[in-house]
PDB file of N, CA and C in Angstrom:
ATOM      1  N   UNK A   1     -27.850   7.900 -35.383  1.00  0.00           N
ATOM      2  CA  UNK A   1     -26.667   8.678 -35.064  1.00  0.00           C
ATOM      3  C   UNK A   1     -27.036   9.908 -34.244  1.00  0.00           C
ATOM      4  N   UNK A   2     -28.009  10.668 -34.446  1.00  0.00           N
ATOM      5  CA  UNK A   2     -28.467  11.873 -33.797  1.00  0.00           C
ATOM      6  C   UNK A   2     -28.544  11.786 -32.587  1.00  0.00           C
ATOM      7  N   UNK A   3     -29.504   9.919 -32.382  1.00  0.00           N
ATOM      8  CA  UNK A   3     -29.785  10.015 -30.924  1.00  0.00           C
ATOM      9  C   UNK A   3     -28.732   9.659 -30.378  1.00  0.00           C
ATOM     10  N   UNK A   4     -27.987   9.077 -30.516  1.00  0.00           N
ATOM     11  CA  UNK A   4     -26.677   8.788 -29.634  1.00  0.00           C
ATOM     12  C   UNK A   4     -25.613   9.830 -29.338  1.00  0.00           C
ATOM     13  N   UNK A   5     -25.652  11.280 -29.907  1.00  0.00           N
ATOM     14  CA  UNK A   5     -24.772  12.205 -30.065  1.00  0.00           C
ATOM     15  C   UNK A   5     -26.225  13.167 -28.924  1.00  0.00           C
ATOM     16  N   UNK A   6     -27.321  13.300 -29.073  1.00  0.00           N
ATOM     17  CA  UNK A   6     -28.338  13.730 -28.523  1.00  0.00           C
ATOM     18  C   UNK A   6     -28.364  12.544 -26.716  1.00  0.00           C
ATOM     19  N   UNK A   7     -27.527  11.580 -27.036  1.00  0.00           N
ATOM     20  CA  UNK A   7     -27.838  10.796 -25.579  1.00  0.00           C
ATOM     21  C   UNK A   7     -26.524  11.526 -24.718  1.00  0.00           C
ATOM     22  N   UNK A   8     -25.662  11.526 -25.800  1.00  0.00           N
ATOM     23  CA  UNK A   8     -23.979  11.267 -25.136  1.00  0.00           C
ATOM     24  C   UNK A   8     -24.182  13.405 -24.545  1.00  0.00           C
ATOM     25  N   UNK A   9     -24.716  13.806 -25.217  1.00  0.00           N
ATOM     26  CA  UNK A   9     -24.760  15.257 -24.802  1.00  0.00           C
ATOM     27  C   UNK A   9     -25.957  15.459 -23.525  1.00  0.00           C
ATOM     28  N   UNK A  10     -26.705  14.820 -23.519  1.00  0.00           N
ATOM     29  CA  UNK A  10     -27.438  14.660 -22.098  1.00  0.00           C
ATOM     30  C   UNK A  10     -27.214  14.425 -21.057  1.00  0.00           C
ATOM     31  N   UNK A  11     -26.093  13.114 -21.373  1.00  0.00           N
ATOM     32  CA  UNK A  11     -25.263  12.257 -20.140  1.00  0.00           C
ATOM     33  C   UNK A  11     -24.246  13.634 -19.655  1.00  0.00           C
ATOM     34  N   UNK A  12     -23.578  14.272 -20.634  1.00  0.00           N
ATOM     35  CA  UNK A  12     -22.555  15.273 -19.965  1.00  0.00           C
ATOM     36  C   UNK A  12     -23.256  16.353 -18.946  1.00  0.00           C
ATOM     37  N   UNK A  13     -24.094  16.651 -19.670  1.00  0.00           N
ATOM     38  CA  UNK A  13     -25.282  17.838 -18.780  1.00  0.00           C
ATOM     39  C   UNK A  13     -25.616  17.568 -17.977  1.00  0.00           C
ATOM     40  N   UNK A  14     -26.113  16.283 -17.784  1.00  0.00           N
ATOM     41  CA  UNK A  14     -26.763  16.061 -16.483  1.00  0.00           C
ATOM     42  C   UNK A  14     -25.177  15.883 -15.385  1.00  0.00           C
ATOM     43  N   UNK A  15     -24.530  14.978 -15.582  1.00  0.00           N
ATOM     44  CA  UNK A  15     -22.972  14.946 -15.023  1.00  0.00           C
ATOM     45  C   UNK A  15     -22.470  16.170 -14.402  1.00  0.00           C
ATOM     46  N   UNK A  16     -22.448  17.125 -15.427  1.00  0.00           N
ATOM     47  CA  UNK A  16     -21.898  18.666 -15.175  1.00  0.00           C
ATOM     48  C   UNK A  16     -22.883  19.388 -13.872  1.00  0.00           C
ATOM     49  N   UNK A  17     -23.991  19.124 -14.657  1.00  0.00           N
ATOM     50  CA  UNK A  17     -24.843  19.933 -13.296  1.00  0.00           C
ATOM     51  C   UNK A  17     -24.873  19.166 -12.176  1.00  0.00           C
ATOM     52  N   UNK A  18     -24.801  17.964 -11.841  1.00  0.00           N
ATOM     53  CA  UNK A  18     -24.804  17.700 -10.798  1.00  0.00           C
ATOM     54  C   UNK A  18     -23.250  17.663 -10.125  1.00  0.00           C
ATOM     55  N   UNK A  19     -22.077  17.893 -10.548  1.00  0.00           N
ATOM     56  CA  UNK A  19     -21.102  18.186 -10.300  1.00  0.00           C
ATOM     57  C   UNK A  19     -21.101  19.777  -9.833  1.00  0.00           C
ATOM     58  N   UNK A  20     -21.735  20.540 -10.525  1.00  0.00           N
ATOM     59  CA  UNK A  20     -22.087  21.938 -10.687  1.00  0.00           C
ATOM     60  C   UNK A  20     -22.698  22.152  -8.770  1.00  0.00           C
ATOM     61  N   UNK A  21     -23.742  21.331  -9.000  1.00  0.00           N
ATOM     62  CA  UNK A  21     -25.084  21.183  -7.458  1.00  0.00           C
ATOM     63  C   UNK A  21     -24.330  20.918  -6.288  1.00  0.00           C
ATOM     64  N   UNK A  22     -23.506  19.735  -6.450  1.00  0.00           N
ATOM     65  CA  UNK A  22     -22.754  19.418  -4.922  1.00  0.00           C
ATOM     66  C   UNK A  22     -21.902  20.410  -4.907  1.00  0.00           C
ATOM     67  N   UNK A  23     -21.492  20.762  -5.948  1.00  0.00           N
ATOM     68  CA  UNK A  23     -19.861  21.832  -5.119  1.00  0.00           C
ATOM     69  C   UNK A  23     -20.427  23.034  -4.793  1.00  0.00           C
ATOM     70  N   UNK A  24     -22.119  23.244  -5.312  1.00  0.00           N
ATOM     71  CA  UNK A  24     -22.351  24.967  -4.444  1.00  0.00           C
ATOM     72  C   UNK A  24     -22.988  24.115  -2.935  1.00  0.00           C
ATOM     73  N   UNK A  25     -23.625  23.033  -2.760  1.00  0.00           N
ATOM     74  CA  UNK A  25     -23.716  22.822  -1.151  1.00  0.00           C
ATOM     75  C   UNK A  25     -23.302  22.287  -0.547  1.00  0.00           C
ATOM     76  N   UNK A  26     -21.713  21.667  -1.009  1.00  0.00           N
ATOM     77  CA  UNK A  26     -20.842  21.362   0.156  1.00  0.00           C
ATOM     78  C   UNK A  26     -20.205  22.268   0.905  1.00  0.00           C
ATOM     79  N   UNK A  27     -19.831  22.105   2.207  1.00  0.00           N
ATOM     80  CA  UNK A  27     -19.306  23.311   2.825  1.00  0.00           C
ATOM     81  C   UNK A  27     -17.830  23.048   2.569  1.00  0.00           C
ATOM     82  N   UNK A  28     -17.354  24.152   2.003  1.00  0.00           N
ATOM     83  CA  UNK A  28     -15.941  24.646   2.756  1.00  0.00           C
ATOM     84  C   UNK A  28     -15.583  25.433   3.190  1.00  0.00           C
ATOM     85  N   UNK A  29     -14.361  25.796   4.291  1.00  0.00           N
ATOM     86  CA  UNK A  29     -13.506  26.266   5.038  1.00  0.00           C
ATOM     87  C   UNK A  29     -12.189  25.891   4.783  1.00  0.00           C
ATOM     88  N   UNK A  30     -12.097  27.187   5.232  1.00  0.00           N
ATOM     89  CA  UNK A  30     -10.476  27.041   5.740  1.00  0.00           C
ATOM     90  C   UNK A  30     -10.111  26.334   6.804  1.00  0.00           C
ATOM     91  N   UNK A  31     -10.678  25.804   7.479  1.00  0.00           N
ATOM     92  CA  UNK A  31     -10.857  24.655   8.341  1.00  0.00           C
ATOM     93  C   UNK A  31     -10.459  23.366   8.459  1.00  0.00           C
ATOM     94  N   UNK A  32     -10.919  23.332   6.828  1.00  0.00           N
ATOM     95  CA  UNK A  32     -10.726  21.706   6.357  1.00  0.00           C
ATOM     96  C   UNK A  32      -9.923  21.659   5.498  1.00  0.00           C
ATOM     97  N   UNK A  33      -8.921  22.526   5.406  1.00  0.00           N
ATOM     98  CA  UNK A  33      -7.232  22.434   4.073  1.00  0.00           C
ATOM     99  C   UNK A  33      -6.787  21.869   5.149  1.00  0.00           C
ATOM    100  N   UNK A  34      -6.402  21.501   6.425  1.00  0.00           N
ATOM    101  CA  UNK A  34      -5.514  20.250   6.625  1.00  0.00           C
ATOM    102  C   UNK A  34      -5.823  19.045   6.710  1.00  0.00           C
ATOM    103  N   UNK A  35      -6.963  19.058   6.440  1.00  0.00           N
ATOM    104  CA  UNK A  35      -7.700  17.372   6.457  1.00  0.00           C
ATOM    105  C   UNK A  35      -7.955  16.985   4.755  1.00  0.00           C
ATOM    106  N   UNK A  36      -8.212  18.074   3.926  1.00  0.00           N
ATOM    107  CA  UNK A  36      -8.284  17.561   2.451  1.00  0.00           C
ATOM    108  C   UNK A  36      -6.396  18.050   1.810  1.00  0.00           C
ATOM    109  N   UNK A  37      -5.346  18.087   2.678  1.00  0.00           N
ATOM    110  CA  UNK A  37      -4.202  18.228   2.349  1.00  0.00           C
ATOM    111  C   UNK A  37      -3.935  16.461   2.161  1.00  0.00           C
ATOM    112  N   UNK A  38      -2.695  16.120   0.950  1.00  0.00           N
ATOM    113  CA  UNK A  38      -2.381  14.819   1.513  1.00  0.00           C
ATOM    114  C   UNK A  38      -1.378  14.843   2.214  1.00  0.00           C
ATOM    115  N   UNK A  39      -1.656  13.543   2.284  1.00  0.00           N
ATOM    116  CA  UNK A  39      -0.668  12.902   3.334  1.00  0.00           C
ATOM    117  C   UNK A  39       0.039  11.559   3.390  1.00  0.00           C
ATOM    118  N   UNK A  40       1.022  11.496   3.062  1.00  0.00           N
ATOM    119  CA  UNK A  40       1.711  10.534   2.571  1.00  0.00           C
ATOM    120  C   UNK A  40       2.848   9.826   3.421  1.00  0.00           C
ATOM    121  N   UNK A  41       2.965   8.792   4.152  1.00  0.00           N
ATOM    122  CA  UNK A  41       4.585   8.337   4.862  1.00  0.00           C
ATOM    123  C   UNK A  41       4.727   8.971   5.832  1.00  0.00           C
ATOM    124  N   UNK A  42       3.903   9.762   6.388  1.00  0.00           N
ATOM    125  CA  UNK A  42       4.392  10.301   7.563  1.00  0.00           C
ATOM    126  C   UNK A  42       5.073  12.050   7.628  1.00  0.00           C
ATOM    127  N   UNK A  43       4.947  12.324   6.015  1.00  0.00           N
ATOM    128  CA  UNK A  43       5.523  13.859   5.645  1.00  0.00           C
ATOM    129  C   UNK A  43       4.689  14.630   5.836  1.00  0.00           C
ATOM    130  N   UNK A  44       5.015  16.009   6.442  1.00  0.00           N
ATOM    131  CA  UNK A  44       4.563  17.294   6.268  1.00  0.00           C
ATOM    132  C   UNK A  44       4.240  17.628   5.150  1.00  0.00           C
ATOM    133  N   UNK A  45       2.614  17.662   4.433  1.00  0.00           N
ATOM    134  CA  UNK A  45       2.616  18.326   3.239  1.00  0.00           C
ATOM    135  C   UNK A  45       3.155  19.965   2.857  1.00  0.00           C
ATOM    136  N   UNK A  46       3.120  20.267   4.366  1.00  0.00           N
ATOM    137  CA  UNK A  46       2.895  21.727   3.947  1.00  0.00           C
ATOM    138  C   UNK A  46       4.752  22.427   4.088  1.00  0.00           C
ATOM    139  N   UNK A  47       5.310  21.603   4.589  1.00  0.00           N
ATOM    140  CA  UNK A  47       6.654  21.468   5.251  1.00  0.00           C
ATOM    141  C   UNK A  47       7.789  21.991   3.941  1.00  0.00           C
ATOM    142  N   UNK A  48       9.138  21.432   3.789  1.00  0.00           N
ATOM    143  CA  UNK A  48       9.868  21.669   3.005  1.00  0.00           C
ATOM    144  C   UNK A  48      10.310  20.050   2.476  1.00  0.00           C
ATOM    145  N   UNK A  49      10.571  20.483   1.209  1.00  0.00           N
ATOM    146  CA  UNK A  49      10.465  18.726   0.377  1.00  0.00           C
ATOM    147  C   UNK A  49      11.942  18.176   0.864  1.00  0.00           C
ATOM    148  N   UNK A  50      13.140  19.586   1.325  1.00  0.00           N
ATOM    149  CA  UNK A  50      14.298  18.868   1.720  1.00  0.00           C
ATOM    150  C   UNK A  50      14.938  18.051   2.950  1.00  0.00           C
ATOM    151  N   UNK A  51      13.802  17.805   3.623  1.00  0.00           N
ATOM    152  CA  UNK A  51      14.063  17.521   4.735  1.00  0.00           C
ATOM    153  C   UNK A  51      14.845  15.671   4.787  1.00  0.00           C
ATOM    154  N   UNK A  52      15.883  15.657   5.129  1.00  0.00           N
ATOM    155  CA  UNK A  52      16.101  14.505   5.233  1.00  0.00           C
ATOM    156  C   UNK A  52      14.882  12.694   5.605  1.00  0.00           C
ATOM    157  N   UNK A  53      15.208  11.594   5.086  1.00  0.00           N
ATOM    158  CA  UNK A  53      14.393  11.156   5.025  1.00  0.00           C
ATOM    159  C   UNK A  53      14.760   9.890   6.398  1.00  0.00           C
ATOM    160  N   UNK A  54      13.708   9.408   6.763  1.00  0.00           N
ATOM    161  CA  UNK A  54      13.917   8.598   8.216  1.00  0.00           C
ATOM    162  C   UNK A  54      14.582   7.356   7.450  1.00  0.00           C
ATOM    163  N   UNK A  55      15.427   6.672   8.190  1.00  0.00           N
ATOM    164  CA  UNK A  55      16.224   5.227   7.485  1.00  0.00           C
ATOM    165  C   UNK A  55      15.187   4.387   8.122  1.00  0.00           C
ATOM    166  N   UNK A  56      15.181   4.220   9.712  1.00  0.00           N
ATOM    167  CA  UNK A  56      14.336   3.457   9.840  1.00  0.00           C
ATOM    168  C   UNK A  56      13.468   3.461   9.066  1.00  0.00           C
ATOM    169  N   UNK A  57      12.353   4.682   9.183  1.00  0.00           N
ATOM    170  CA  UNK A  57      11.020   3.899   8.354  1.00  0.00           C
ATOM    171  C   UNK A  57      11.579   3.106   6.826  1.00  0.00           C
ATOM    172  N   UNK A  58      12.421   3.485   6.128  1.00  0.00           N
ATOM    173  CA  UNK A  58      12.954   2.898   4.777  1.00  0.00           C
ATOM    174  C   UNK A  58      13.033   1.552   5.760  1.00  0.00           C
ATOM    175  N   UNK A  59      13.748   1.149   6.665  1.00  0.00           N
ATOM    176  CA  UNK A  59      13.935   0.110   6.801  1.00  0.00           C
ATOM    177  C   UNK A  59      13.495  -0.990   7.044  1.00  0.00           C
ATOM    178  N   UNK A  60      12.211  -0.525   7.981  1.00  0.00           N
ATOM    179  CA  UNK A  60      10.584  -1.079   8.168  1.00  0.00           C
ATOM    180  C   UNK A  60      10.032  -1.165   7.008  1.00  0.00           C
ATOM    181  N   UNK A  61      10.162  -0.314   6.171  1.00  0.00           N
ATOM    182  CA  UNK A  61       9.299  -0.895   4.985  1.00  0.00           C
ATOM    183  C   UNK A  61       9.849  -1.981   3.800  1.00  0.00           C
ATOM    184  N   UNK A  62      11.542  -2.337   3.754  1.00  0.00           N
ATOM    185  CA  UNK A  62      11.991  -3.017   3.556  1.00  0.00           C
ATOM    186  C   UNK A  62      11.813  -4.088   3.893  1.00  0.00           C
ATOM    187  N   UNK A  63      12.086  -4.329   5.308  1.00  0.00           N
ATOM    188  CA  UNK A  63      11.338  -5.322   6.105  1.00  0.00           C
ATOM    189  C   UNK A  63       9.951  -5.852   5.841  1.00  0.00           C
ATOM    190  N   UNK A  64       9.281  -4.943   5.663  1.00  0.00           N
ATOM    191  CA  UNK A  64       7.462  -5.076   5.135  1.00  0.00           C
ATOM    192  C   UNK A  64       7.516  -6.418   4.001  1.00  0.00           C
ATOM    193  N   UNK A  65       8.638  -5.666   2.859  1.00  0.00           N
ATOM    194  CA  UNK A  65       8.077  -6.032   1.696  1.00  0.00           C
ATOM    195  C   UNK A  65       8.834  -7.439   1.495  1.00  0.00           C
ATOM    196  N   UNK A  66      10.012  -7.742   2.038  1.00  0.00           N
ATOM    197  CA  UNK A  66      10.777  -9.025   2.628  1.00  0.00           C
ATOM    198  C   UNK A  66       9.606  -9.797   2.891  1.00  0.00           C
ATOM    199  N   UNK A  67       9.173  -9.681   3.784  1.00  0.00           N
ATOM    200  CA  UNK A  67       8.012 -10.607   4.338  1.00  0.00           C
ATOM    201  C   UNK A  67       6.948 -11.156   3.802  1.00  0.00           C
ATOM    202  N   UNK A  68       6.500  -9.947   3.073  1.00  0.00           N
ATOM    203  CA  UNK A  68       5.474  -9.862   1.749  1.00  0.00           C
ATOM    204  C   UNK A  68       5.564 -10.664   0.754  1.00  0.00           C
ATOM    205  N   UNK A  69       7.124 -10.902   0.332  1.00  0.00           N
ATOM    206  CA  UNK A  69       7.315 -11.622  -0.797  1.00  0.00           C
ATOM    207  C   UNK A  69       7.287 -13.074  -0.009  1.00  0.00           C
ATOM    208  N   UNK A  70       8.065 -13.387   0.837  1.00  0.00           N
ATOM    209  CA  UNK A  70       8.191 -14.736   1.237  1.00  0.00           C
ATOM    210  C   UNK A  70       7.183 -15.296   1.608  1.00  0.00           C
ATOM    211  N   UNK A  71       5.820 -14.723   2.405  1.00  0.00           N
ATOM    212  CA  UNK A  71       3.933 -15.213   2.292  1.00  0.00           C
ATOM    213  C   UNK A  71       3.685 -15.580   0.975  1.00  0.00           C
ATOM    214  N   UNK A  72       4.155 -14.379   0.415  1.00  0.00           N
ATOM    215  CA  UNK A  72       3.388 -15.103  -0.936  1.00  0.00           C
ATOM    216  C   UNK A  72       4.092 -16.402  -1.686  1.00  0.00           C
ATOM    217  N   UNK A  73       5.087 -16.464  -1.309  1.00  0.00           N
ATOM    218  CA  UNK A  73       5.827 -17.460  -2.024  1.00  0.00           C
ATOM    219  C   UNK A  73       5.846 -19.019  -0.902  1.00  0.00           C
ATOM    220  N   UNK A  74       5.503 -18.849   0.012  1.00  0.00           N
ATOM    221  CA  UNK A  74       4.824 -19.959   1.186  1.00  0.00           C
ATOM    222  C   UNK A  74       3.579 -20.057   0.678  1.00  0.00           C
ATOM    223  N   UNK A  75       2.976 -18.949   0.747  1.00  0.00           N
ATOM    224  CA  UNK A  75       1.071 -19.539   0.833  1.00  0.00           C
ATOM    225  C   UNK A  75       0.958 -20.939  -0.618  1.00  0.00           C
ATOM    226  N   UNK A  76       1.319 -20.665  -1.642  1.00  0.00           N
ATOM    227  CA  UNK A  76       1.077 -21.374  -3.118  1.00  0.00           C
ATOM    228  C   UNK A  76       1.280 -23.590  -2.506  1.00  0.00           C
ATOM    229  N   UNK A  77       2.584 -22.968  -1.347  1.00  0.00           N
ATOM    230  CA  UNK A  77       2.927 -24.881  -1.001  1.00  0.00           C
ATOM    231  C   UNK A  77       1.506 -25.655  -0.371  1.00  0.00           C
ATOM    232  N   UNK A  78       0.475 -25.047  -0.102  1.00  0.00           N
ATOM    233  CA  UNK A  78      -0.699 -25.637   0.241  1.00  0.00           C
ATOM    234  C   UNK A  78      -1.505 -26.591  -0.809  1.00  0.00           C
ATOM    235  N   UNK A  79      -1.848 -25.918  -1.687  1.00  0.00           N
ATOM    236  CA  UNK A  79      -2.636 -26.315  -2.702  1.00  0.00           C
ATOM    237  C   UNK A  79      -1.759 -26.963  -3.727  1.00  0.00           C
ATOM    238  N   UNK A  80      -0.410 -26.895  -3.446  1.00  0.00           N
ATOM    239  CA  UNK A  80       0.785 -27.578  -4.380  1.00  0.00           C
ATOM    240  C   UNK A  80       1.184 -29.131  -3.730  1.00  0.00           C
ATOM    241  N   UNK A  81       0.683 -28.907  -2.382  1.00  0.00           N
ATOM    242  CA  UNK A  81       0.984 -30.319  -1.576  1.00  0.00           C
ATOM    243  C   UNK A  81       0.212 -31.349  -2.054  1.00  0.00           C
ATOM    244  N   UNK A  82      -0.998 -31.161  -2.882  1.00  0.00           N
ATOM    245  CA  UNK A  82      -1.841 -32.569  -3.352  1.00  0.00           C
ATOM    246  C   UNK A  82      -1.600 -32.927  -4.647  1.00  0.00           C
ATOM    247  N   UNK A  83      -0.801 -32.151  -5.154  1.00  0.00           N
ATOM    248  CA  UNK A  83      -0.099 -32.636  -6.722  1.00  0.00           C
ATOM    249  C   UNK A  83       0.962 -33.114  -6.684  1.00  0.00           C
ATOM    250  N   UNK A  84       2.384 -32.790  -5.582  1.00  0.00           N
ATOM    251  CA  UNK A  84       3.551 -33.418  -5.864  1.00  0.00           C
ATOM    252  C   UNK A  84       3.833 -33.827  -4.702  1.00  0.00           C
ATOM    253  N   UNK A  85       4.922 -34.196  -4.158  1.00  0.00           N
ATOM    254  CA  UNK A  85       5.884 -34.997  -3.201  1.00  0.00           C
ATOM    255  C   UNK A  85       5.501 -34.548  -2.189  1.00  0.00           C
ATOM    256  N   UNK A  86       5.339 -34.987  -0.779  1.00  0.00           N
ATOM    257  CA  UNK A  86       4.820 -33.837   0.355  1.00  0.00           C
ATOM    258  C   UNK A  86       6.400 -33.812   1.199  1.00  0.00           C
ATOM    259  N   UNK A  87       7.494 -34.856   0.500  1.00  0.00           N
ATOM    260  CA  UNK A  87       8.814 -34.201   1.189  1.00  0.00           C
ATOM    261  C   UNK A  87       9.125 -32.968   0.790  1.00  0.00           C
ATOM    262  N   UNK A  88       9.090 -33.273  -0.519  1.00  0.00           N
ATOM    263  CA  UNK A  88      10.060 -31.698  -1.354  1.00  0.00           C
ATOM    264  C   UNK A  88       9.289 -29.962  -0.750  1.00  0.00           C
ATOM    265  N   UNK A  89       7.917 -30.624  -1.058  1.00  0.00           N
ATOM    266  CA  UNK A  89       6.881 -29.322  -0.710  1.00  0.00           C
ATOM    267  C   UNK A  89       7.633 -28.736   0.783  1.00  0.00           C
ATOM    268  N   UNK A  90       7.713 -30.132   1.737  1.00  0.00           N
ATOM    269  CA  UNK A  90       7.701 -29.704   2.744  1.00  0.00           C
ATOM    270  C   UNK A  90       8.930 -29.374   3.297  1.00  0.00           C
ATOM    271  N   UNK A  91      10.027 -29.897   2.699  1.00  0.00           N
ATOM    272  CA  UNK A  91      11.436 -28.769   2.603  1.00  0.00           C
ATOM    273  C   UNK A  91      12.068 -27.746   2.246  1.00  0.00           C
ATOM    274  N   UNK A  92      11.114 -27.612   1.116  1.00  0.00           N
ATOM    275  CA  UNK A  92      10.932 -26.288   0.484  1.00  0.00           C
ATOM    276  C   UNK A  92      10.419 -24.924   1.319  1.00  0.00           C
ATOM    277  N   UNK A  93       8.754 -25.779   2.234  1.00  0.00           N
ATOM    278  CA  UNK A  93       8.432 -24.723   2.772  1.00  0.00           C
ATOM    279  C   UNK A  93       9.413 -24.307   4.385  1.00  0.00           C
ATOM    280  N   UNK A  94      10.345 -25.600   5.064  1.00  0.00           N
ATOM    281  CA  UNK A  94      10.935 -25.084   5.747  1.00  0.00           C
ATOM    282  C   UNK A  94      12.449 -24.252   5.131  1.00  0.00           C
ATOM    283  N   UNK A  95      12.782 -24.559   4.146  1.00  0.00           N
ATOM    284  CA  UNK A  95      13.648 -23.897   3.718  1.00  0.00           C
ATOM    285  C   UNK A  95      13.531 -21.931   3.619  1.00  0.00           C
ATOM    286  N   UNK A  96      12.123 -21.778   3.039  1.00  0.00           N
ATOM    287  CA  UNK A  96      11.676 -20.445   3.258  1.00  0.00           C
ATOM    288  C   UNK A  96      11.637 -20.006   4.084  1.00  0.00           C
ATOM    289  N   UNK A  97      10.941 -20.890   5.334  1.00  0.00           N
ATOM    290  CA  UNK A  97      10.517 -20.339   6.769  1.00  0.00           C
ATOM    291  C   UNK A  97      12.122 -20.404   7.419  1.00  0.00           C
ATOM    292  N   UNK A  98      12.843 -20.943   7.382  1.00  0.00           N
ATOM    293  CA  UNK A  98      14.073 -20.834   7.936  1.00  0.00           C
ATOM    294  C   UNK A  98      14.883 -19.477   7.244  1.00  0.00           C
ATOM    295  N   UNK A  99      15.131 -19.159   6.351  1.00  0.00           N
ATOM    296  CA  UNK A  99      15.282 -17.923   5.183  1.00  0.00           C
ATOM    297  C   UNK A  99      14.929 -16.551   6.276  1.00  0.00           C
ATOM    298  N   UNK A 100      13.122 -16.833   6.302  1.00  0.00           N
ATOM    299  CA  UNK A 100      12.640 -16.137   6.895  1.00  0.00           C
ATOM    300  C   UNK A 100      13.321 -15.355   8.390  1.00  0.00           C
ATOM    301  N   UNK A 101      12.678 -16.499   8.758  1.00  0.00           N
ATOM    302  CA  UNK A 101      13.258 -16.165  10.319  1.00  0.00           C
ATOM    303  C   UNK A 101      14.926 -16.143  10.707  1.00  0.00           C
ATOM    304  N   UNK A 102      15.521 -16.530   9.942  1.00  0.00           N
ATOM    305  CA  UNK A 102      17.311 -16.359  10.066  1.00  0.00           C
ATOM    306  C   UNK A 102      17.125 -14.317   9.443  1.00  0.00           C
ATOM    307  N   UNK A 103      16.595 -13.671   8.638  1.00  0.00           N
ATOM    308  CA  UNK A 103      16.625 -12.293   8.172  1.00  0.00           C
ATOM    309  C   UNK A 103      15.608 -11.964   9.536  1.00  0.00           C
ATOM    310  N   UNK A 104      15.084 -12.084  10.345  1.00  0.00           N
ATOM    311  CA  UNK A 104      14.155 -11.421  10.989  1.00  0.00           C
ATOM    312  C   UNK A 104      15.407 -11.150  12.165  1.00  0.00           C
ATOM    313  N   UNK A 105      15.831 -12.540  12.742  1.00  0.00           N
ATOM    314  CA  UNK A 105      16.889 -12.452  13.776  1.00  0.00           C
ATOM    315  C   UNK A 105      18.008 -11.361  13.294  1.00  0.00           C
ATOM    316  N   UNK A 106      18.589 -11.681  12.075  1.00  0.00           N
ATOM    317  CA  UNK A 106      19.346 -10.630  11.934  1.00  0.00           C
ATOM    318  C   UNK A 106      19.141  -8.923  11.921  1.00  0.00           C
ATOM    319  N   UNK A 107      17.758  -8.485  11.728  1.00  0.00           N
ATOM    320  CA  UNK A 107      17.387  -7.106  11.550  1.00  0.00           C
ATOM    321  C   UNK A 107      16.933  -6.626  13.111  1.00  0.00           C
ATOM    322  N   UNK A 108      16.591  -7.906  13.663  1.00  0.00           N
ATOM    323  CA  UNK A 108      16.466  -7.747  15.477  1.00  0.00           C
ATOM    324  C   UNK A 108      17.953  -7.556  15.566  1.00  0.00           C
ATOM    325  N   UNK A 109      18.726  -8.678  15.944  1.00  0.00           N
ATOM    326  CA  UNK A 109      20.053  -8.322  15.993  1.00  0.00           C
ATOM    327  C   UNK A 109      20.678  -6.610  16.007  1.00  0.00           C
ATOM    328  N   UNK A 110      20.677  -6.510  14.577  1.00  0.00           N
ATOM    329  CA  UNK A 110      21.107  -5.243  14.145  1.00  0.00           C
ATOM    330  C   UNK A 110      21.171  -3.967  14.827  1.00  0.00           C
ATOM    331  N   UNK A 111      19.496  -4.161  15.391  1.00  0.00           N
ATOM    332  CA  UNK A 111      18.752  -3.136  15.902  1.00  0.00           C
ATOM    333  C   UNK A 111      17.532  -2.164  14.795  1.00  0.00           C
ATOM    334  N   UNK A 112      17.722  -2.801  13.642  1.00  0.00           N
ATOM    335  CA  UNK A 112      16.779  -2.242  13.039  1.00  0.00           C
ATOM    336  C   UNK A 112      15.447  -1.920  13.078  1.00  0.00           C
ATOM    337  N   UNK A 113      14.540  -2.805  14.299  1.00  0.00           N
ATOM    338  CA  UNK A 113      13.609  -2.852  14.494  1.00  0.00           C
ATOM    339  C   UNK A 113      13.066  -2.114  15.892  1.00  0.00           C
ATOM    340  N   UNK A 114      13.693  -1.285  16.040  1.00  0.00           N
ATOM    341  CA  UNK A 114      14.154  -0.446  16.934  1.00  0.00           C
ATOM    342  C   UNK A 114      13.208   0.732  17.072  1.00  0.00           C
ATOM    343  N   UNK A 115      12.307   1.181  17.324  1.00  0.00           N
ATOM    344  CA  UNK A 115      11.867   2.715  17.045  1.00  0.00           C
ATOM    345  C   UNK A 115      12.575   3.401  18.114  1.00  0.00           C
ATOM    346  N   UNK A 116      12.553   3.368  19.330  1.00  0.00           N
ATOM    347  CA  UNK A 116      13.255   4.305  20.121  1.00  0.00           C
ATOM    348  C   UNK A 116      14.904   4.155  20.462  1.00  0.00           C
ATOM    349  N   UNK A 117      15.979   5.382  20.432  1.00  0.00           N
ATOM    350  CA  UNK A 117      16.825   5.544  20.413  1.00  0.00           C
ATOM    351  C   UNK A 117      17.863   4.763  21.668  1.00  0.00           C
TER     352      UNK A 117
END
């Protein structure tokens, strides 16, 4: 018991001091608060939190995750094609891909995919 309370108190010490060692010889500046600021979506960290939020990008990323789901729900008909029917598989997978691309036309359509005004 000693030594393991004598190990676990070594492990912290040594941890601490070398946590202790890098932070006196890394450099900082004031230099580098806008590069160790985060940065998230495209926001001003340093900015005001009320600033209205872009639709497009919401809408692009909507779009993102649309897409996202329907890959993943295509990729699985591969390795599913040597166990069952290769009609069903394969109406299934145009049924998605048609899904797909009928929502892509429509968000073209729209203009959603739009960045400039």
């Amino acid at each position: 018991m000693l030594i393991l309370v004598l190990f676990t108190l070594s492990t912290l010490v040594l941890a601490f001091s070398i946590m202790i060692f890098s932070s006196l010889l890394a450099k900082k500046s004031i230099l580098d608060r806008e590069k160790n600021s985060p940065f998230e979506c495209g926001f001003d960290p340093k900015g005001s939190a009320r600033l209205p939020f872009s639709l497009r990008f919401f809408l692009i990323a909507v779009i993102f995750l649309i897409f996202d789901v329907e890959i993943t729900l295509l990729l699985p008909l591969v390795p599913i094609s040597y166990l069952t029917n290769l009609i069903s598989i394969t109406q299934t997978g145009f049924f998605f891909f048609i899904i797909l691309l009928l929502g892509l036309y429509h968000e073209w359509n729209q203009g959603a995919l739009e960045w400039a005004d």
